[in-house]
N, C-alpha and C. Protein backbone atom coordinates (compact mmCIF):
# COMPACT_ATOMS: atom_id res chain seq x y z
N UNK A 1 -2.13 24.48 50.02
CA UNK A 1 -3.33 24.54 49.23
C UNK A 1 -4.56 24.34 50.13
N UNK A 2 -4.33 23.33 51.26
CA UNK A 2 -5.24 23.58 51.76
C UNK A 2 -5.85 24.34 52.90
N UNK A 3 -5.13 25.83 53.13
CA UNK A 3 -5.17 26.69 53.89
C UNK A 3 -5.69 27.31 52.65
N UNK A 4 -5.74 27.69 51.37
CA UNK A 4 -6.37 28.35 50.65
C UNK A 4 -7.59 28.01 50.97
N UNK A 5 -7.84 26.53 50.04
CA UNK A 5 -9.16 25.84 50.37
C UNK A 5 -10.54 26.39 51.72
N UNK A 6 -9.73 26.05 52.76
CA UNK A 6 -9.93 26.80 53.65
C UNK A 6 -10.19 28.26 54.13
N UNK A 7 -9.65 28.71 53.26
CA UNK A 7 -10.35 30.64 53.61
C UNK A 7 -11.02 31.10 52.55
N UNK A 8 -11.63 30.08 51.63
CA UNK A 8 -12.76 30.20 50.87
C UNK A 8 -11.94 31.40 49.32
N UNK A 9 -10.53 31.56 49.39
CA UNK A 9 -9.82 32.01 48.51
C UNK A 9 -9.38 31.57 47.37
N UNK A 10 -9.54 29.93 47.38
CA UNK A 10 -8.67 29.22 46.00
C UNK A 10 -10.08 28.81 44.92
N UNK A 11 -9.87 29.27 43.94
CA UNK A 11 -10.66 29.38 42.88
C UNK A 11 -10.19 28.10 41.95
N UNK A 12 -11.11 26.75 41.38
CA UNK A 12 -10.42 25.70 41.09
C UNK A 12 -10.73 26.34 39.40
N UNK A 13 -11.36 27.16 39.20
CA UNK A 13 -11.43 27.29 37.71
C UNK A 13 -10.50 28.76 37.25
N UNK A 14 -10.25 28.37 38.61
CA UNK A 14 -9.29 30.35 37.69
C UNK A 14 -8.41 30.06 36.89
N UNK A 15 -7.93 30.65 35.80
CA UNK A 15 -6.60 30.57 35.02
C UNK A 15 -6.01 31.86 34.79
N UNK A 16 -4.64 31.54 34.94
CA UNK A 16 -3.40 32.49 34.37
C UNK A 16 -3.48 32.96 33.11
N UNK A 17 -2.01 33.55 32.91
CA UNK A 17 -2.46 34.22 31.65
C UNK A 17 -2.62 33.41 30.71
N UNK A 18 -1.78 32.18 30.60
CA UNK A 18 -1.69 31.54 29.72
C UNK A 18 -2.89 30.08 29.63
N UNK A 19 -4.30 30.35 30.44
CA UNK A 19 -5.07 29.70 30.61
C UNK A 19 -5.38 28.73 31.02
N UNK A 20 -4.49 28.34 32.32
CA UNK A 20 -3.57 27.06 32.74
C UNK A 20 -4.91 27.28 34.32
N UNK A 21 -5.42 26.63 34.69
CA UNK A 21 -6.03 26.38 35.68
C UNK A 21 -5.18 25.32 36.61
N UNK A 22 -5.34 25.41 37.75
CA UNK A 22 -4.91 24.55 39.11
C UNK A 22 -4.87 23.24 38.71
N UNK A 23 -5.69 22.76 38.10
CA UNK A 23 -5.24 21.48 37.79
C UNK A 23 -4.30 21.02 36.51
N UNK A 24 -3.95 21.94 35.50
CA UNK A 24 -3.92 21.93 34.43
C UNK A 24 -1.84 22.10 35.40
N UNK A 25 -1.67 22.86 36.18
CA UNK A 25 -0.53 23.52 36.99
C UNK A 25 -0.16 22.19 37.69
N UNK A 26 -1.03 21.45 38.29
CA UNK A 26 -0.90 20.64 39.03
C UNK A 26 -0.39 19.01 38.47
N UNK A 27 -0.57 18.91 37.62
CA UNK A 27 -0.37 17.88 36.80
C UNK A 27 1.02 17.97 35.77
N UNK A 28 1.59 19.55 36.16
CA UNK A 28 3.22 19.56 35.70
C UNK A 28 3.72 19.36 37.13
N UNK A 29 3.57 19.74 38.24
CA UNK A 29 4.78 20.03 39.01
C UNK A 29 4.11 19.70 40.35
N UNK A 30 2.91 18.92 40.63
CA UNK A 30 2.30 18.02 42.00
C UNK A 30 2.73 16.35 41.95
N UNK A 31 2.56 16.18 43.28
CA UNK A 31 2.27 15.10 43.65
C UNK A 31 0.77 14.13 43.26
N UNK A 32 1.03 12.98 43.14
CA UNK A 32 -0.23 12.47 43.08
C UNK A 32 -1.69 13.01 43.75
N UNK A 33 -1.06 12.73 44.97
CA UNK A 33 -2.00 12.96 46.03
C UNK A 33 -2.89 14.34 45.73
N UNK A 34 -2.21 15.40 45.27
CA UNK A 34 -2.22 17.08 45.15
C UNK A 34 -3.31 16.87 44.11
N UNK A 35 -3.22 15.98 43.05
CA UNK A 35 -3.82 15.40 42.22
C UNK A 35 -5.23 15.23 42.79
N UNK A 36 -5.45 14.05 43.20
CA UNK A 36 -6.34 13.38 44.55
C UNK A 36 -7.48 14.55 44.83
N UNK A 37 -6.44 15.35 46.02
CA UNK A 37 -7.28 16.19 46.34
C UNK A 37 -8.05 17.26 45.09
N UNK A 38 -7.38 17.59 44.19
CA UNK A 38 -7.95 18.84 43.81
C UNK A 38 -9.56 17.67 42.96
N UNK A 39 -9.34 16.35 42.92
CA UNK A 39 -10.37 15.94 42.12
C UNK A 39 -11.51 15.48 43.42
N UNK A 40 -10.91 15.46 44.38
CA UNK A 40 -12.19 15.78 45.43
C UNK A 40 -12.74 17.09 45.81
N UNK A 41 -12.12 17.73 45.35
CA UNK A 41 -12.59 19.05 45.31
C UNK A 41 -13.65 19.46 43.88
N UNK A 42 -13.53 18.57 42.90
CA UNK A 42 -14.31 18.68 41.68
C UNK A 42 -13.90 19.53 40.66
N UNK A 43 -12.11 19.16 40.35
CA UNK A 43 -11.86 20.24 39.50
C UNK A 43 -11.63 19.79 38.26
N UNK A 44 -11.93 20.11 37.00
CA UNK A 44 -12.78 20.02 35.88
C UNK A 44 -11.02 19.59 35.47
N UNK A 45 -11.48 18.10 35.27
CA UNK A 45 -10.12 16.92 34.92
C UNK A 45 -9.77 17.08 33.25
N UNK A 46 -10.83 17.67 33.13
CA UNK A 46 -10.76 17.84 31.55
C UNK A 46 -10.47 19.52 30.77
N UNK A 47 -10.01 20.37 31.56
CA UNK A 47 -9.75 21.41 30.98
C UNK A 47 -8.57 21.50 30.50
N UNK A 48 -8.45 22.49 29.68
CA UNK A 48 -7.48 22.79 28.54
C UNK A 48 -6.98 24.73 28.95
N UNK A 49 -5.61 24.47 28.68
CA UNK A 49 -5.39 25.58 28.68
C UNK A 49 -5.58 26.51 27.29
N UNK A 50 -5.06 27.48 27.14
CA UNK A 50 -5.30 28.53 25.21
C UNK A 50 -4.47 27.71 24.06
N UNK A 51 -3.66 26.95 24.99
CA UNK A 51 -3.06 26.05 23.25
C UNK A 51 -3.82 24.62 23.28
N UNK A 52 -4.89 24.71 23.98
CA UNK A 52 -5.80 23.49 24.46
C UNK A 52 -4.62 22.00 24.86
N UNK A 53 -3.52 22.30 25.08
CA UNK A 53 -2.66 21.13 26.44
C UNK A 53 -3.56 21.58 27.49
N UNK A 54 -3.71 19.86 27.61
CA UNK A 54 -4.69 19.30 28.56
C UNK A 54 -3.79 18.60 29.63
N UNK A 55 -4.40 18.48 31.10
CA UNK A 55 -3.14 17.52 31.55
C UNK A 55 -2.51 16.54 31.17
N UNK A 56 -3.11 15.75 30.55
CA UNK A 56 -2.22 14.35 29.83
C UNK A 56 -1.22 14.76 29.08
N UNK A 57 -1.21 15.90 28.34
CA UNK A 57 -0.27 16.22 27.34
C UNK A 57 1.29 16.80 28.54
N UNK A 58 0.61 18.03 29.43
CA UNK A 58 1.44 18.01 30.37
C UNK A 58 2.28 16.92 31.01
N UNK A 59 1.58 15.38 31.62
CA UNK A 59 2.15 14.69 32.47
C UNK A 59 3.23 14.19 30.79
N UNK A 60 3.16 14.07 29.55
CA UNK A 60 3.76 13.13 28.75
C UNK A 60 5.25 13.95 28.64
N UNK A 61 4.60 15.61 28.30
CA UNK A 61 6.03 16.31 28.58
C UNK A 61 6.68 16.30 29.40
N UNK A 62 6.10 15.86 31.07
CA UNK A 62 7.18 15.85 31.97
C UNK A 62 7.99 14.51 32.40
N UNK A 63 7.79 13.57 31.17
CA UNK A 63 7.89 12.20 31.39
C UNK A 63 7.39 11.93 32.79
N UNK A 64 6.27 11.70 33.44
CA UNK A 64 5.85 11.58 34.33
C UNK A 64 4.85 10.16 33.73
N UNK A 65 5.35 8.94 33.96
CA UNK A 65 3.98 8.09 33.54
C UNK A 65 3.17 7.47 34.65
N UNK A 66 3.89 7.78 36.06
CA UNK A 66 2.61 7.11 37.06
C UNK A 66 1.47 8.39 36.83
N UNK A 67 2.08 9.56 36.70
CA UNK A 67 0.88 10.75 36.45
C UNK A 67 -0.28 10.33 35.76
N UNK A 68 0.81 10.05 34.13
CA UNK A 68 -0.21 9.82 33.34
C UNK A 68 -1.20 8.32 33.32
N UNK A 69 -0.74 7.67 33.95
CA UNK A 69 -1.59 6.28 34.43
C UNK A 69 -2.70 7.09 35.39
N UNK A 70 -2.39 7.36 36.42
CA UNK A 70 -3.18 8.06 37.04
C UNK A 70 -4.46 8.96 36.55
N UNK A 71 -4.18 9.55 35.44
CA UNK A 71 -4.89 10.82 34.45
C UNK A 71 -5.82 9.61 33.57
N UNK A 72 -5.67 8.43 33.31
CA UNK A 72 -6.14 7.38 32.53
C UNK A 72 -7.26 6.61 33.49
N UNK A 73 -6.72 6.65 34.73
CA UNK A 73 -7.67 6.04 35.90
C UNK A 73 -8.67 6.93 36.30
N UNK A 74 -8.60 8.25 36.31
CA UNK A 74 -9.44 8.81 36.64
C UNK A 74 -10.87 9.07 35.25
N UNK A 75 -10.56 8.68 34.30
CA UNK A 75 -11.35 8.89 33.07
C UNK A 75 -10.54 10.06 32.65
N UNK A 76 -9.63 10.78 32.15
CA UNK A 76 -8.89 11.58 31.41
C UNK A 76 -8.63 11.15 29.96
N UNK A 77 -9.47 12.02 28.98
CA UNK A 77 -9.06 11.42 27.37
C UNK A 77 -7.77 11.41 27.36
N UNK A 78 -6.69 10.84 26.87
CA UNK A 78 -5.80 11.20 25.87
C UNK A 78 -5.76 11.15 24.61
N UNK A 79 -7.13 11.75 23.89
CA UNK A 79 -6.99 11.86 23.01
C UNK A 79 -7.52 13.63 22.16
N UNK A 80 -7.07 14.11 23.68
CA UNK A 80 -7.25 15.82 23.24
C UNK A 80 -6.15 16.17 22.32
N UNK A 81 -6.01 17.16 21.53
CA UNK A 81 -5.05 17.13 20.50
C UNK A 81 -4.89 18.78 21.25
N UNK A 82 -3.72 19.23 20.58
CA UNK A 82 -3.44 20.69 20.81
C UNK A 82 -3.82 21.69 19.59
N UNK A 83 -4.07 23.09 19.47
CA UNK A 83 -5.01 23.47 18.19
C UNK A 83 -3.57 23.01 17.03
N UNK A 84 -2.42 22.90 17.36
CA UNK A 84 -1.37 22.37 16.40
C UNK A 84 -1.87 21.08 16.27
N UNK A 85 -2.49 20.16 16.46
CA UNK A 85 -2.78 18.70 16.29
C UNK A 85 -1.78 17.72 16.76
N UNK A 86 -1.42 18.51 18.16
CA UNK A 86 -0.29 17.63 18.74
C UNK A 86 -0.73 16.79 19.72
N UNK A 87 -0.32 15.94 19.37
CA UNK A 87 -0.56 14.35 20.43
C UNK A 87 0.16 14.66 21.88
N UNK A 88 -0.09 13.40 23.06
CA UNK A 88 0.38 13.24 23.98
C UNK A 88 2.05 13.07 23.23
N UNK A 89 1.86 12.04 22.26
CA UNK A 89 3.00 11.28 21.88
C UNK A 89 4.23 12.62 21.12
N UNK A 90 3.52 13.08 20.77
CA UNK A 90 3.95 14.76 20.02
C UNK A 90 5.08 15.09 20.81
N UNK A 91 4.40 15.21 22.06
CA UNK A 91 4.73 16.09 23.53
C UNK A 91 5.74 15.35 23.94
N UNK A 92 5.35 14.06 24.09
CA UNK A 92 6.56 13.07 25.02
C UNK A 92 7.98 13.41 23.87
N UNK A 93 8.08 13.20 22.87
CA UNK A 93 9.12 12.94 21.61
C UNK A 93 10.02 14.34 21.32
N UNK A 94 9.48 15.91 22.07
CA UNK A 94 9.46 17.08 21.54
C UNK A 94 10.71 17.13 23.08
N UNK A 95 10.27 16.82 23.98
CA UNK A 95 11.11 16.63 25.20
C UNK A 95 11.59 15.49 25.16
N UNK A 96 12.21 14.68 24.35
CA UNK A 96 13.11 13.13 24.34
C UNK A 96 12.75 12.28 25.68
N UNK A 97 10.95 11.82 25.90
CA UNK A 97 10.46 11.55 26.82
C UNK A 97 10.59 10.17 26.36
N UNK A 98 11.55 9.16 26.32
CA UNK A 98 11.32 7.80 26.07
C UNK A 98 10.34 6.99 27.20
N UNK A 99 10.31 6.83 28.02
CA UNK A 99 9.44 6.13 29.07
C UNK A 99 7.98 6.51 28.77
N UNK A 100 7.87 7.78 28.64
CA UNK A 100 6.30 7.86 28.42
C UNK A 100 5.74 7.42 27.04
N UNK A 101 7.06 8.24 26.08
CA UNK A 101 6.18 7.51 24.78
C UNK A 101 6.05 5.71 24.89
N UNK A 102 6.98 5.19 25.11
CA UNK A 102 6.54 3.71 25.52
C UNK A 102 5.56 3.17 25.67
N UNK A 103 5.41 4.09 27.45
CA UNK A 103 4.19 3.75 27.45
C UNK A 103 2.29 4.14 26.93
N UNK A 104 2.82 5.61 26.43
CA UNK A 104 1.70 5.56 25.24
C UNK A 104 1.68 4.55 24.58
N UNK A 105 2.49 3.99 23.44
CA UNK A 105 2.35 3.25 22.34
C UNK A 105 2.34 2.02 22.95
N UNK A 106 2.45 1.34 24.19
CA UNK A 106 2.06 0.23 24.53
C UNK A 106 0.89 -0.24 25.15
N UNK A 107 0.63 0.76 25.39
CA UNK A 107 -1.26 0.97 25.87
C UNK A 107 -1.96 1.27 24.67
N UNK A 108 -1.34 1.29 23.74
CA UNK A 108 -2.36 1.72 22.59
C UNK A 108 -2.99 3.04 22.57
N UNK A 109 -2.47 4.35 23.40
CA UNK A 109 -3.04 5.15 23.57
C UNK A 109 -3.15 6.53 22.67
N UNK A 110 -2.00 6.18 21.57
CA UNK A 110 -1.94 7.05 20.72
C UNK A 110 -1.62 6.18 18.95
N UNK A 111 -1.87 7.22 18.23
CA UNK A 111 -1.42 7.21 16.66
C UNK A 111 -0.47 7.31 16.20
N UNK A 112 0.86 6.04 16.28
CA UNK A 112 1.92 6.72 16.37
C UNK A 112 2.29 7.11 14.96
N UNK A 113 1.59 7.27 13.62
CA UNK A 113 1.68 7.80 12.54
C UNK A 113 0.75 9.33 12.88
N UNK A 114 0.85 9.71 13.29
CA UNK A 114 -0.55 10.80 13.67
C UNK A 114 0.29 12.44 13.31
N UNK A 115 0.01 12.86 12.22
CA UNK A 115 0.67 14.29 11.93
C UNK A 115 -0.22 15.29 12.58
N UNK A 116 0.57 16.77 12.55
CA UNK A 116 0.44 17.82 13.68
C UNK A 116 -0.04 18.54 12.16
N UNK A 117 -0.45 19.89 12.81
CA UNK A 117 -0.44 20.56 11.62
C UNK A 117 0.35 21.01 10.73
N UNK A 118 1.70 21.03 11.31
CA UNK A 118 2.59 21.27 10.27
C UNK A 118 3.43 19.86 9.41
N UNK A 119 1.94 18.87 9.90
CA UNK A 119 2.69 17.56 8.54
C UNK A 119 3.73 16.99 9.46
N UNK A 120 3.58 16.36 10.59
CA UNK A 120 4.99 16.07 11.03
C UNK A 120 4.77 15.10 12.09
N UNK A 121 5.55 14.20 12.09
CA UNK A 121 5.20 12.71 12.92
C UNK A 121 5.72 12.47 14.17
N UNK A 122 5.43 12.15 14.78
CA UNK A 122 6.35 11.39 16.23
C UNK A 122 7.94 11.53 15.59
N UNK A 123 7.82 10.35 14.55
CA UNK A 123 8.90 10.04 13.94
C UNK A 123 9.62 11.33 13.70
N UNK A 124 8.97 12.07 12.84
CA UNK A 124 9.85 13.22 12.40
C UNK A 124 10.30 14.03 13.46
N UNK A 125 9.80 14.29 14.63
CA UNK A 125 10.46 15.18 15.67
C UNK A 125 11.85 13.86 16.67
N UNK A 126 11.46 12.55 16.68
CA UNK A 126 12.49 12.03 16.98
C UNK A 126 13.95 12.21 16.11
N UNK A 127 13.12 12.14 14.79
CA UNK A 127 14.80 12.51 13.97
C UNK A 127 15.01 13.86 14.19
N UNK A 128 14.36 14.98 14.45
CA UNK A 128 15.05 15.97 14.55
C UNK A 128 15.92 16.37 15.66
N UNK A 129 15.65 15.42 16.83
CA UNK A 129 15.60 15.48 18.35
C UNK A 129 17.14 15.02 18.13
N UNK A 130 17.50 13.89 16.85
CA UNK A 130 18.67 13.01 17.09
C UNK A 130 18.74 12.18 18.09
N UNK A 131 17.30 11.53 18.61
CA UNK A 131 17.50 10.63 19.60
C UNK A 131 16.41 9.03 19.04
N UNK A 132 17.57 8.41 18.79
CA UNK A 132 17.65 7.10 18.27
C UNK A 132 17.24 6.06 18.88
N UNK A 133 17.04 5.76 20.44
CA UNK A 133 16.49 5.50 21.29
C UNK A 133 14.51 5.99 21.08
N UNK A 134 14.39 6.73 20.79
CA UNK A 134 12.71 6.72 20.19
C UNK A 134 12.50 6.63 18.98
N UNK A 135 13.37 6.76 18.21
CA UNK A 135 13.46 6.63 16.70
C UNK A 135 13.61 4.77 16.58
N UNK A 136 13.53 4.50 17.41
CA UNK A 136 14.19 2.72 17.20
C UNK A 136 12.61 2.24 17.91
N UNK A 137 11.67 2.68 19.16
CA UNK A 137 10.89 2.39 19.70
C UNK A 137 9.78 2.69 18.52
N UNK A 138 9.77 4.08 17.96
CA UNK A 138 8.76 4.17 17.00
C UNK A 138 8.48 3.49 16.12
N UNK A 139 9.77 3.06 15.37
CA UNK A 139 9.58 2.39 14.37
C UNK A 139 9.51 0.95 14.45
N UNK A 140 9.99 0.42 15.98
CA UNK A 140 9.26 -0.78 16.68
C UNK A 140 7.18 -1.16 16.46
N UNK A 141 7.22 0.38 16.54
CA UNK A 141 5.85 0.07 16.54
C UNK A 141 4.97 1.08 15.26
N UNK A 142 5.86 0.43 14.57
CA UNK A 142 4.59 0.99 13.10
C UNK A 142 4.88 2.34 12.43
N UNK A 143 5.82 2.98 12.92
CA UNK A 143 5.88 4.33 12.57
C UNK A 143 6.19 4.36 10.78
N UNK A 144 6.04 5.57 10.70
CA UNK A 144 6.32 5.76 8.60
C UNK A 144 6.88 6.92 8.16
């Protein structure tokens, strides 16, 4: 990346088809550091791709939570929703991400009653998931 950087070729706002910009890419499948750099480079921490997943929603699907600590340190909302009205917590529960939802709901960082547009809870995608292990954490913490 940074031989791109360097020949004045890497574009930090370009996006794919699916409206995913370098950082938005970078925050599924980088290193911290990769991280680091692209925000010394000034790349817009807050963009959204066409289903408006934002990186936080990314780092929750990849159960990645030093990411998402990281995405919290830098000033990163997590409280962008997707145009479905899907949470970080949505995301973590949809991929049987126990560690991250954790640590959402122990930071207080999400709603863990919080429906999507199609009416449907943390909770309800853990029962559909059949994983009882977030179905036991949710309802640890308030779920309905």
């Amino acid at each position: 990346m940074k031989y791109l950087v360097s020949t004045g070729k890497f574009n930090l706002e370009r996006r794919n088809s699916n409206g995913k910009t370098p950082w938005i890419k970078a925050a599924a499948k980088t290193s911290i550091e990769v991280k680091k750099y692209l925000v010394e480079l000034c790349a817009n921490i807050h963009a959204t791709d066409k289903h408006n997943l934002g990186a936080m929603t990314v780092a929750a699907r990849r159960s990645d939570v030093a990411n998402c600590k990281y995405l919290l340190e830098i000033g990163l909302s997590h409280k962008v929703l997707s145009y479905d009205r899907e949470t970080p917590l949505h995301h973590a529960c949809y991929c049987n991400n126990l560690d991250t939802a954790r640590f959402l709901l122990e930071n207080g960082l999400v709603d863990v009653n919080a429906k999507t547009k199609r009416g449907l809870t943390a909770l309800d995608i853990a029962w559909r998931k059949l994983n009882t292990d977030l179905k036991t954490l949710l309802l640890r913490f308030g779920a309905k």
